[in-house]
N, C-alpha and C. Protein backbone atom coordinates (compact mmCIF):
# COMPACT_ATOMS: atom_id res chain seq x y z
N UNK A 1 23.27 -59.53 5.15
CA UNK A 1 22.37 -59.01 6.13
C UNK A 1 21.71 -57.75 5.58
N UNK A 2 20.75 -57.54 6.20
CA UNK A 2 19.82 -56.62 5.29
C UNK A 2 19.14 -55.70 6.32
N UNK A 3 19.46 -54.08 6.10
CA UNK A 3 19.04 -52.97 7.06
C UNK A 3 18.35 -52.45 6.58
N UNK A 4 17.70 -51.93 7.16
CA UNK A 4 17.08 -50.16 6.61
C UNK A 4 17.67 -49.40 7.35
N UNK A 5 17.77 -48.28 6.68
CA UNK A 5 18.29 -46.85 6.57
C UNK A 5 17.30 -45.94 6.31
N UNK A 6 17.36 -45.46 7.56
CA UNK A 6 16.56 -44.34 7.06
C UNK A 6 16.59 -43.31 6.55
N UNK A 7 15.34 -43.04 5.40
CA UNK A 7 15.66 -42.18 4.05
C UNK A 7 16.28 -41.07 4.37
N UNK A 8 17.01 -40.58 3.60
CA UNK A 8 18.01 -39.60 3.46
C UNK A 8 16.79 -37.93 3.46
N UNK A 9 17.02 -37.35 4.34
CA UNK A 9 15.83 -36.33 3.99
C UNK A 9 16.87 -35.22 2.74
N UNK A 10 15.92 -34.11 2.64
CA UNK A 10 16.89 -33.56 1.41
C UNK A 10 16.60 -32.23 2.05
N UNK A 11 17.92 -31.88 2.01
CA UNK A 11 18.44 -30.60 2.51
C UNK A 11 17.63 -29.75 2.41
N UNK A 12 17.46 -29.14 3.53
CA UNK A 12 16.49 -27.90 3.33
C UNK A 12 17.26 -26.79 2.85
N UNK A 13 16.20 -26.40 2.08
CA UNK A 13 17.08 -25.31 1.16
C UNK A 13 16.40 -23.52 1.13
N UNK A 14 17.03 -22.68 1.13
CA UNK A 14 16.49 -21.52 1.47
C UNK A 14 15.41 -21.18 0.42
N UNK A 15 14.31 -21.97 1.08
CA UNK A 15 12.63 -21.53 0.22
C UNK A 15 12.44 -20.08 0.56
N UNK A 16 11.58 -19.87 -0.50
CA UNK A 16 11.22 -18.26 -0.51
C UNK A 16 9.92 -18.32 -0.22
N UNK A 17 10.42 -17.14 0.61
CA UNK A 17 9.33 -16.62 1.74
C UNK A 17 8.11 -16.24 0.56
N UNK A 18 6.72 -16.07 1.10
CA UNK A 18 5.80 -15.25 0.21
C UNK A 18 5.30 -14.03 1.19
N UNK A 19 4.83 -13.19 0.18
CA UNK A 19 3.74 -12.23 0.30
C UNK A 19 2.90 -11.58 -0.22
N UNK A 20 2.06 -11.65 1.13
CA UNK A 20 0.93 -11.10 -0.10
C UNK A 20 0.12 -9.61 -0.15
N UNK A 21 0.12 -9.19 -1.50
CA UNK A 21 0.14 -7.46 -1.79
C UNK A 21 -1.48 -7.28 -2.09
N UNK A 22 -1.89 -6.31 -1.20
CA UNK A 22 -3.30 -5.27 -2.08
C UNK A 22 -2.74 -4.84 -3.04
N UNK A 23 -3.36 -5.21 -4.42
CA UNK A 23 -2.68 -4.29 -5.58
C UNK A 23 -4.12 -3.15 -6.14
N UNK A 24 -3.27 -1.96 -6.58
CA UNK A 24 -4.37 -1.21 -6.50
C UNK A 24 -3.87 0.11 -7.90
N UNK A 25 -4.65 0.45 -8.38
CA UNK A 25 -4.22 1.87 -9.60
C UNK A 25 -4.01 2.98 -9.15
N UNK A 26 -3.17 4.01 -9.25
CA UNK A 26 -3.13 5.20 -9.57
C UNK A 26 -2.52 5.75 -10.63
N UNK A 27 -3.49 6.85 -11.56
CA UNK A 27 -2.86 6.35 -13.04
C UNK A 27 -2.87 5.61 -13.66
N UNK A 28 -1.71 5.25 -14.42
CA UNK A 28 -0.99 4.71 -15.32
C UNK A 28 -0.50 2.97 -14.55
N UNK A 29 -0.13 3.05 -13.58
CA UNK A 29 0.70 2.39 -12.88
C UNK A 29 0.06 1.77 -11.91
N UNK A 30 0.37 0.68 -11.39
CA UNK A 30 0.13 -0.47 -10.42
C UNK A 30 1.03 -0.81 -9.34
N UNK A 31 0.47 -0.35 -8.04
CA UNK A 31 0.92 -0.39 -6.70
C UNK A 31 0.37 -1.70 -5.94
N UNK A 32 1.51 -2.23 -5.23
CA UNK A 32 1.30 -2.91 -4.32
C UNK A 32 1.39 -2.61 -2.58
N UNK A 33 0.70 -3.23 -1.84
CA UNK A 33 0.55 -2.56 -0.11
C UNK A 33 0.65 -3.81 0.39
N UNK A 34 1.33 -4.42 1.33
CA UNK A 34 1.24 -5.34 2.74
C UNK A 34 -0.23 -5.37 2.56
N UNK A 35 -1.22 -6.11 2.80
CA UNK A 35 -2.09 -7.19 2.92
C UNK A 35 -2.49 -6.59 4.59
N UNK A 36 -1.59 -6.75 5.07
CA UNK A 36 -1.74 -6.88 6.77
C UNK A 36 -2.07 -5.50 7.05
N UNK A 37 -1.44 -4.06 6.34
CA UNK A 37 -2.02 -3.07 6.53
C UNK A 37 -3.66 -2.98 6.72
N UNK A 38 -4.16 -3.49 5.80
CA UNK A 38 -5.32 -3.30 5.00
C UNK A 38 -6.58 -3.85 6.28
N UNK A 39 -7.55 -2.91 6.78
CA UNK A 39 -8.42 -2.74 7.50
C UNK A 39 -9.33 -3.31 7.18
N UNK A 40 -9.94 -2.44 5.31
CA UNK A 40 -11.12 -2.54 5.32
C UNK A 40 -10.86 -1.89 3.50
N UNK A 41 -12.23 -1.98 2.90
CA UNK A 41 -12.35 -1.49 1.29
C UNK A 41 -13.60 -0.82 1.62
N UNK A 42 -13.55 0.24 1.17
CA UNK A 42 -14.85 1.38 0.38
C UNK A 42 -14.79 2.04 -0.49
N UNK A 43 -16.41 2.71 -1.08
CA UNK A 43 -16.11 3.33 -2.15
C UNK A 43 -15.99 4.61 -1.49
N UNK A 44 -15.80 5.80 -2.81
CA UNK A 44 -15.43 7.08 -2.09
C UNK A 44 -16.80 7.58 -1.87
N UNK A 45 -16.56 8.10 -0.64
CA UNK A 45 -18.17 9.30 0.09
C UNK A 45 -17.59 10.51 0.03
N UNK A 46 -18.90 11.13 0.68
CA UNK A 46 -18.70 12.30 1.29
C UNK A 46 -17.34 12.22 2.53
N UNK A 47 -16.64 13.68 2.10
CA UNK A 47 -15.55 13.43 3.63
C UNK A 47 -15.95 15.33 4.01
N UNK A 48 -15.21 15.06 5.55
CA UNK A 48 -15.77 16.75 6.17
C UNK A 48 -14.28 17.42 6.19
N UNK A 49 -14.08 18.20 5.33
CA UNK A 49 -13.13 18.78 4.78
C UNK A 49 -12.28 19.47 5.85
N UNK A 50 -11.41 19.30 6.38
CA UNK A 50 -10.92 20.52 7.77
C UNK A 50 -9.74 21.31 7.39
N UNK A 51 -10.28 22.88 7.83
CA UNK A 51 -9.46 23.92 7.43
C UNK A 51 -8.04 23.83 7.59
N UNK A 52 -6.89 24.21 6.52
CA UNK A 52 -5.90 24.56 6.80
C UNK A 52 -5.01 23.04 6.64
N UNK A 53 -5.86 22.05 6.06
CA UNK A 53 -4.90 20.76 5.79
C UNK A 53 -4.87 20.38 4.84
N UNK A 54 -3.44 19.62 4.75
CA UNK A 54 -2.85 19.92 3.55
C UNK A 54 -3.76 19.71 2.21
N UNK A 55 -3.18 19.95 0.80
CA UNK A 55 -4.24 19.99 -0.23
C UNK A 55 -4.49 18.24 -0.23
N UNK A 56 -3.42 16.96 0.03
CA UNK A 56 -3.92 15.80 -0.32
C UNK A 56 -4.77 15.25 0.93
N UNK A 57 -5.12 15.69 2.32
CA UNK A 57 -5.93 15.22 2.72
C UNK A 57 -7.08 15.73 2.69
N UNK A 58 -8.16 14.56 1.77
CA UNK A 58 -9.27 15.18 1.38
C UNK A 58 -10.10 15.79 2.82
N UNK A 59 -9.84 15.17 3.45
CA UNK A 59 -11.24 15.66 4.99
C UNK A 59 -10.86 14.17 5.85
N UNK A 60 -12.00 14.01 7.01
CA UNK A 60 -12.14 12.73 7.56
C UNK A 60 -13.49 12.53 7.42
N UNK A 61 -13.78 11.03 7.94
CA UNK A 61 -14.95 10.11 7.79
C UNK A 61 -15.11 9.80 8.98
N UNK A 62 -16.70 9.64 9.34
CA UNK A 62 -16.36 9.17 10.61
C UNK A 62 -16.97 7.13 10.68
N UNK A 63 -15.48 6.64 10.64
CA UNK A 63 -15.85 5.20 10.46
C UNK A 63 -16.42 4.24 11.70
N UNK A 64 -17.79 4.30 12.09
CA UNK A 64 -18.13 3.53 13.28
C UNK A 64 -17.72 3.80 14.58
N UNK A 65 -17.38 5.45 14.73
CA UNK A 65 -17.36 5.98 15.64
C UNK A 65 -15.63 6.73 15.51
N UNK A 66 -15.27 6.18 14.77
CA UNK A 66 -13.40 6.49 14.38
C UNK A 66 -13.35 7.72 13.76
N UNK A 67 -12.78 8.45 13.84
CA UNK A 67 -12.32 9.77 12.97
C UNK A 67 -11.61 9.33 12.17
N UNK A 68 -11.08 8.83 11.21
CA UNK A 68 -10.38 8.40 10.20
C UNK A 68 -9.83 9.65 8.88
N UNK A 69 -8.81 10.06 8.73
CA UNK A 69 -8.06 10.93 7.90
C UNK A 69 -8.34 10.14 6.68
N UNK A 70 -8.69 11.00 5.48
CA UNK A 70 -8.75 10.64 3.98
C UNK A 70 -7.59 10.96 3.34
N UNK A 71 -6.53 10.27 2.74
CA UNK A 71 -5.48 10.81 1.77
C UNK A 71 -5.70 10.57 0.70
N UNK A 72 -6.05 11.70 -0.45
CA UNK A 72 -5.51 11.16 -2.19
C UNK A 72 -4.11 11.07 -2.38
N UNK A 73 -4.21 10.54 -2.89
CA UNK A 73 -2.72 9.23 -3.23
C UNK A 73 -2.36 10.39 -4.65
N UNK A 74 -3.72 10.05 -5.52
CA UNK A 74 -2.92 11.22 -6.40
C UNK A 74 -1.91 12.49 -6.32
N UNK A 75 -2.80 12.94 -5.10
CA UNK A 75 -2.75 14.55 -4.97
C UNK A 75 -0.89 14.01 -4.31
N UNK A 76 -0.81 13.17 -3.50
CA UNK A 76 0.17 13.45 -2.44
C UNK A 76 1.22 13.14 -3.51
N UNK A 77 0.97 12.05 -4.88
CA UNK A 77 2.07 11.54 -5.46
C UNK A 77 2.30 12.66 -6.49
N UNK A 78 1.61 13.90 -6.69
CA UNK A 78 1.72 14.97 -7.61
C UNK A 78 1.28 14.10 -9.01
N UNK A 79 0.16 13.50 -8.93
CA UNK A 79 -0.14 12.68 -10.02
C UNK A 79 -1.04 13.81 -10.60
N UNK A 80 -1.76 13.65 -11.99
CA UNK A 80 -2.69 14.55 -12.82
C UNK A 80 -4.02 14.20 -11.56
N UNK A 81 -5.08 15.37 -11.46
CA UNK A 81 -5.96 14.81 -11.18
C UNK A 81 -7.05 14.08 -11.41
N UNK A 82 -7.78 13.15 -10.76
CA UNK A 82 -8.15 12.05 -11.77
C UNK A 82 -9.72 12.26 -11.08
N UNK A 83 -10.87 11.74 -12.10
CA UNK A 83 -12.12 11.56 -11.45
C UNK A 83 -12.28 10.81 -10.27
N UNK A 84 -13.31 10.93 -9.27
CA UNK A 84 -13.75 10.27 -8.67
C UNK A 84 -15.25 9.08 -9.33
N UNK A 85 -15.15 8.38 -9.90
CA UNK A 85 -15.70 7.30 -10.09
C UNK A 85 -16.52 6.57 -9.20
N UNK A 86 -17.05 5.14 -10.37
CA UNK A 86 -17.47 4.26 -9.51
C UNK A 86 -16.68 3.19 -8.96
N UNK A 87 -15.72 3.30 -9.40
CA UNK A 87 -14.27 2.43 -9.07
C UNK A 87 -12.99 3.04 -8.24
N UNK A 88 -13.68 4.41 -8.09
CA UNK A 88 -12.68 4.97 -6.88
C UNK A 88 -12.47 4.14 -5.33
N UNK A 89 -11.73 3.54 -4.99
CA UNK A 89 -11.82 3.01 -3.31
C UNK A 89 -10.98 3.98 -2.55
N UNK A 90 -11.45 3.92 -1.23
CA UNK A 90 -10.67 4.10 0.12
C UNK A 90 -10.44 2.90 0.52
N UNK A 91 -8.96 3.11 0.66
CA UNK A 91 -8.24 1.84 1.34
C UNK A 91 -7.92 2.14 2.66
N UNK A 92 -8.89 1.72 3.56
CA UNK A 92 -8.62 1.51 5.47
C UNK A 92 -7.47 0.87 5.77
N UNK A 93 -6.71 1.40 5.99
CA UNK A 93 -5.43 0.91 6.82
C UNK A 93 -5.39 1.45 8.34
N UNK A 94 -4.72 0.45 8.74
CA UNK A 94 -4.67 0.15 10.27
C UNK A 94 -2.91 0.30 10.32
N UNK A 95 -2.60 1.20 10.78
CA UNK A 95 -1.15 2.13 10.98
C UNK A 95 -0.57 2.31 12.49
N UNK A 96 0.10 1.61 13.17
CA UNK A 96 0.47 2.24 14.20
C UNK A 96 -0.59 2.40 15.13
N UNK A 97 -1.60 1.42 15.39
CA UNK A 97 -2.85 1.59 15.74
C UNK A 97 -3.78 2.48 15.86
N UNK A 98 -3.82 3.04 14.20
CA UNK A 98 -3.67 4.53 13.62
C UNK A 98 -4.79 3.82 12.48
N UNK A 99 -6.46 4.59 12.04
CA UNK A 99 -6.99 4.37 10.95
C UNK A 99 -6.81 5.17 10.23
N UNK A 100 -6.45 5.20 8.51
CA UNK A 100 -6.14 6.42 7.72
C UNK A 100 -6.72 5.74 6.68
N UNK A 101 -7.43 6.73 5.68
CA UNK A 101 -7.94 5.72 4.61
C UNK A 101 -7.28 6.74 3.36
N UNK A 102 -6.98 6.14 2.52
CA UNK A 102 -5.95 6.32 1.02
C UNK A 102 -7.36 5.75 -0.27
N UNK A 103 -7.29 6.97 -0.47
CA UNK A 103 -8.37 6.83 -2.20
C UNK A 103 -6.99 6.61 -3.28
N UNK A 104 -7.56 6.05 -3.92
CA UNK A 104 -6.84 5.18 -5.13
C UNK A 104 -7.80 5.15 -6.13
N UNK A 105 -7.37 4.87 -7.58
CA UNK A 105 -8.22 4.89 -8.44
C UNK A 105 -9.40 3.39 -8.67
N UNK A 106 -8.64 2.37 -8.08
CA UNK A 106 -8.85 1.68 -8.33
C UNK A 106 -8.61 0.28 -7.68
N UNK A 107 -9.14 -0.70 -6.78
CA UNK A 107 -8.18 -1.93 -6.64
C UNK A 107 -7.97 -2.95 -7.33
N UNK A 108 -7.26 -3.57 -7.61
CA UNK A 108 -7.33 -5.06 -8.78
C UNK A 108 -7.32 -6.02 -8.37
N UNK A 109 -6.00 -6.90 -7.14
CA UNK A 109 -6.65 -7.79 -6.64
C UNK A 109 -6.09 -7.71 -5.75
N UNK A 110 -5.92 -9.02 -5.15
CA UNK A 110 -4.27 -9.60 -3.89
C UNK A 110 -3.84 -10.50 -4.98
N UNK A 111 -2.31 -10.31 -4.57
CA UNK A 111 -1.28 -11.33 -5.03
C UNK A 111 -0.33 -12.01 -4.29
N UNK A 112 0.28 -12.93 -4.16
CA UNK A 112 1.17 -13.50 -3.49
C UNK A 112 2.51 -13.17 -4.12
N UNK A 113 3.20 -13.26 -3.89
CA UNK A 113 4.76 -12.80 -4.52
C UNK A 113 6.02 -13.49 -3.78
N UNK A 114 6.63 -13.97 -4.43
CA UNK A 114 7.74 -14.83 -3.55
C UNK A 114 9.02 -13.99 -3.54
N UNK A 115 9.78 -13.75 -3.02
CA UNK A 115 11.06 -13.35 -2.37
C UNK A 115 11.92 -13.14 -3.93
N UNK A 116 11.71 -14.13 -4.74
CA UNK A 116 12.12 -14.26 -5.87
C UNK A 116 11.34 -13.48 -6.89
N UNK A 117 10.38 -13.09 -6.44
CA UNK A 117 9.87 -11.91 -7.55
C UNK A 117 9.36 -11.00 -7.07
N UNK A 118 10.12 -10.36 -6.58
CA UNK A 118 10.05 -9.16 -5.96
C UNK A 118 12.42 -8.42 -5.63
N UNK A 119 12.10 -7.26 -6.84
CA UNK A 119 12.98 -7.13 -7.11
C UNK A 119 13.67 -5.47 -6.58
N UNK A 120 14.79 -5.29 -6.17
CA UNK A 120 15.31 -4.43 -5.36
C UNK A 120 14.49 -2.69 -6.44
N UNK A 121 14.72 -1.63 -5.91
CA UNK A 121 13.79 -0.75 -6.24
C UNK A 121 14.86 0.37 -7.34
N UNK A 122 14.50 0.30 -8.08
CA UNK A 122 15.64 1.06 -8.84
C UNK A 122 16.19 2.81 -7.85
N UNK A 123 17.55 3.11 -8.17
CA UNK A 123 18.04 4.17 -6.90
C UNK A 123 18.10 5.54 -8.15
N UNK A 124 16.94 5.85 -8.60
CA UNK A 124 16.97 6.88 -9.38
C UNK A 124 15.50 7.42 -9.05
N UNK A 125 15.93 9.09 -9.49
CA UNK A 125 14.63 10.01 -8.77
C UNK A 125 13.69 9.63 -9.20
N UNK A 126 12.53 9.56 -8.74
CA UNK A 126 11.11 9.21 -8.91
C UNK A 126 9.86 9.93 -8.32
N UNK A 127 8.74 9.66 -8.47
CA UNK A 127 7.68 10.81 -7.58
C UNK A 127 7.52 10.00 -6.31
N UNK A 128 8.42 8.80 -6.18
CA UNK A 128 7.74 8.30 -4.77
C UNK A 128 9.33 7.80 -4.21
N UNK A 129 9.84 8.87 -3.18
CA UNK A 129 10.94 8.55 -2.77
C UNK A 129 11.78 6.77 -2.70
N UNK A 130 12.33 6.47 -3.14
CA UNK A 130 12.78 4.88 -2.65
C UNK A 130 13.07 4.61 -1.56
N UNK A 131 13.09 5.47 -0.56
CA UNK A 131 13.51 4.64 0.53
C UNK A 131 11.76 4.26 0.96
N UNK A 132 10.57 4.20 0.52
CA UNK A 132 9.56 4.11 0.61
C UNK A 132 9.22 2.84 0.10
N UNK A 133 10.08 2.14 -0.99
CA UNK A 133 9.61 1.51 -1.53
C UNK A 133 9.80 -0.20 -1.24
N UNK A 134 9.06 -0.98 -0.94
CA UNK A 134 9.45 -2.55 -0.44
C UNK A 134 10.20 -2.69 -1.80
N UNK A 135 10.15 -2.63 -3.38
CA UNK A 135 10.56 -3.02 -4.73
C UNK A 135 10.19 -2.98 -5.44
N UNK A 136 9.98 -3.99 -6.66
CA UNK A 136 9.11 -4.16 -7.73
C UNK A 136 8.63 -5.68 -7.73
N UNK A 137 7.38 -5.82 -8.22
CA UNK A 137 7.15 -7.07 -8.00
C UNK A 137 6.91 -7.16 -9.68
N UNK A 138 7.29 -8.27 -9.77
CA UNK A 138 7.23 -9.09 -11.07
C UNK A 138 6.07 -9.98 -11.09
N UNK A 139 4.91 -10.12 -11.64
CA UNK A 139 4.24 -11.50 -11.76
C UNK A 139 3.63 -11.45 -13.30
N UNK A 140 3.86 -12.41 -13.89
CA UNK A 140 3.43 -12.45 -15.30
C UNK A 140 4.15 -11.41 -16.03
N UNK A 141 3.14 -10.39 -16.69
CA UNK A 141 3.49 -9.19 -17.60
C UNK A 141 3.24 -8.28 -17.00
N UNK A 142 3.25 -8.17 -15.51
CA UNK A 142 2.82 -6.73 -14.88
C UNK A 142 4.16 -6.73 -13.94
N UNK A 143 3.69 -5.21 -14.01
CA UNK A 143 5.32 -5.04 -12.63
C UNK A 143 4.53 -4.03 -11.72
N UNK A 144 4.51 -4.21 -10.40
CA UNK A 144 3.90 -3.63 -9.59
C UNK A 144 5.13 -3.29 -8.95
N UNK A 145 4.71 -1.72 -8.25
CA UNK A 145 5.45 -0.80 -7.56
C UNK A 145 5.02 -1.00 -5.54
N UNK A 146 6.01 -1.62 -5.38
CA UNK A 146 5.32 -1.97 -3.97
C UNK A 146 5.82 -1.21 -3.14
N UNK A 147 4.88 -0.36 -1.94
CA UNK A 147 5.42 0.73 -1.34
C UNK A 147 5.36 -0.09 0.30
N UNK A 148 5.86 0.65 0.74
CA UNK A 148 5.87 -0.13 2.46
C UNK A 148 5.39 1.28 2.94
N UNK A 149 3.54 0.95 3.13
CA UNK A 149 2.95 2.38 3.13
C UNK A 149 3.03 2.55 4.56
N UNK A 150 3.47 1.54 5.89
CA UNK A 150 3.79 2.22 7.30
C UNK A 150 4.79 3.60 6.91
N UNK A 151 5.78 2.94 6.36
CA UNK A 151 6.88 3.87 6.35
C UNK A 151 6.15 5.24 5.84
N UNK A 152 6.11 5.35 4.62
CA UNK A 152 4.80 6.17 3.91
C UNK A 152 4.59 7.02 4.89
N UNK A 153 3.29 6.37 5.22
CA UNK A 153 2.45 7.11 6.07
C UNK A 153 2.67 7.88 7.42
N UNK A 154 3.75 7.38 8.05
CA UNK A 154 4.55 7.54 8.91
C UNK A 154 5.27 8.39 9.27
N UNK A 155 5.87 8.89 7.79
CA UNK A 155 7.20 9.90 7.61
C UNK A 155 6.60 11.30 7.76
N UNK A 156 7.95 11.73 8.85
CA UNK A 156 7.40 13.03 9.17
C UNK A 156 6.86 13.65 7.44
N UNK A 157 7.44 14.00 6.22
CA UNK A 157 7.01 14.95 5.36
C UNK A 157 5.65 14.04 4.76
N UNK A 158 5.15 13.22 5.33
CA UNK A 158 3.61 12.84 4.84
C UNK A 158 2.71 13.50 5.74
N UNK A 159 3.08 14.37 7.21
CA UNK A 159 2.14 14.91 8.44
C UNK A 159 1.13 13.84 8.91
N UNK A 160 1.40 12.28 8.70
CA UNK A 160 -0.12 11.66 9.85
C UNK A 160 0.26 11.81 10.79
N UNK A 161 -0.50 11.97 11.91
CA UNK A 161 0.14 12.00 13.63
C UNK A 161 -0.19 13.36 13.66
N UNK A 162 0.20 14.05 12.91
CA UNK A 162 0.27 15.52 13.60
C UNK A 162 -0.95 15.81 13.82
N UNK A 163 -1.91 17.28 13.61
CA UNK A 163 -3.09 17.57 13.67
C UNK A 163 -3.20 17.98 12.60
N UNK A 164 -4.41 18.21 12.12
CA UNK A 164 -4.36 18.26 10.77
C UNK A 164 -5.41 19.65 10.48
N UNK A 165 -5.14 20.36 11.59
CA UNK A 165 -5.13 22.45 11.05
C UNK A 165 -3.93 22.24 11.99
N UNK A 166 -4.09 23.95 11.77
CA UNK A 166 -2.38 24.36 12.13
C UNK A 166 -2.50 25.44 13.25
């Protein structure tokens, strides 16, 4: 006698999650950001400088009616200071239903990154605290430094939220 059986499915197995990173320059080095942060891309303008805040926020912009805070990334990471270019961006992030835009030297692309390449954050001093950091991402021959810029941006010793004179 002759059955069918139905096919044997095959174990689901713990697939790796993806994500996907704004990757972007400062320096030397290659940063990655949540995707989902990410608002909007510009180049760098004019910003209106306001007294008494700190040296890395350059000024604000006013984006389509938004007051929006400017941060150099350099300045805040104690990086050398670097030109403003034609490849300088502000990166619009959407924070806590919060706009802040972050100049960077540069963006490169989006990447996807699987669970599997993306690797725990080394626990030695650095200019960008680790508890900041999502890891390292591995793809090809590059290793990107991926920050979890809510947290970042967030943390009381970065001042967003507060006012920004004193």
């Amino acid at each position: 006698m002759y059955t069918t059986q139905e096919p044997k499915q095959k174990p689901i197995s713990s697939a790796a999650e993806l994500f996907e990173f704004l990757t972007f320059r400062l320096g030397g080095e290659e940063y990655g950001i949540d995707i989902q942060t990410v608002q909007e891309l510009r180049g760098y303008g004019e910003v209106t400088r306001i007294a008494n805040s700190p040296n890395y926020i350059k000024g604000v912009i006013n984006l389509r009616g938004n007051i929006v805070p400017i941060i150099d990334m350099r300045t805040k990471f104690n990086l050398d200071v670097g030109d403003y270019d034609q490849f300088t961006v502000v990166i619009i992030l959407n924070i806590a239903d919060q706009m802040i835009g972050i100049v960077v030297d540069s963006v490169t692309d989006v990447v996807t990154l699987s669970t599997d390449q993306i690797k725990p954050a080394p626990t030695v001093e650095s200019m960008l605290n680790t508890i900041f950091l999502t890891g390292l991402g591995i793809l090809e021959q590059r290793m990107l430094i991926l920050v979890d810029i809510e947290k970042l941006i967030l943390s009381p010793e970065f001042g967003v939220g507060e006012p920004l004179a004193a």
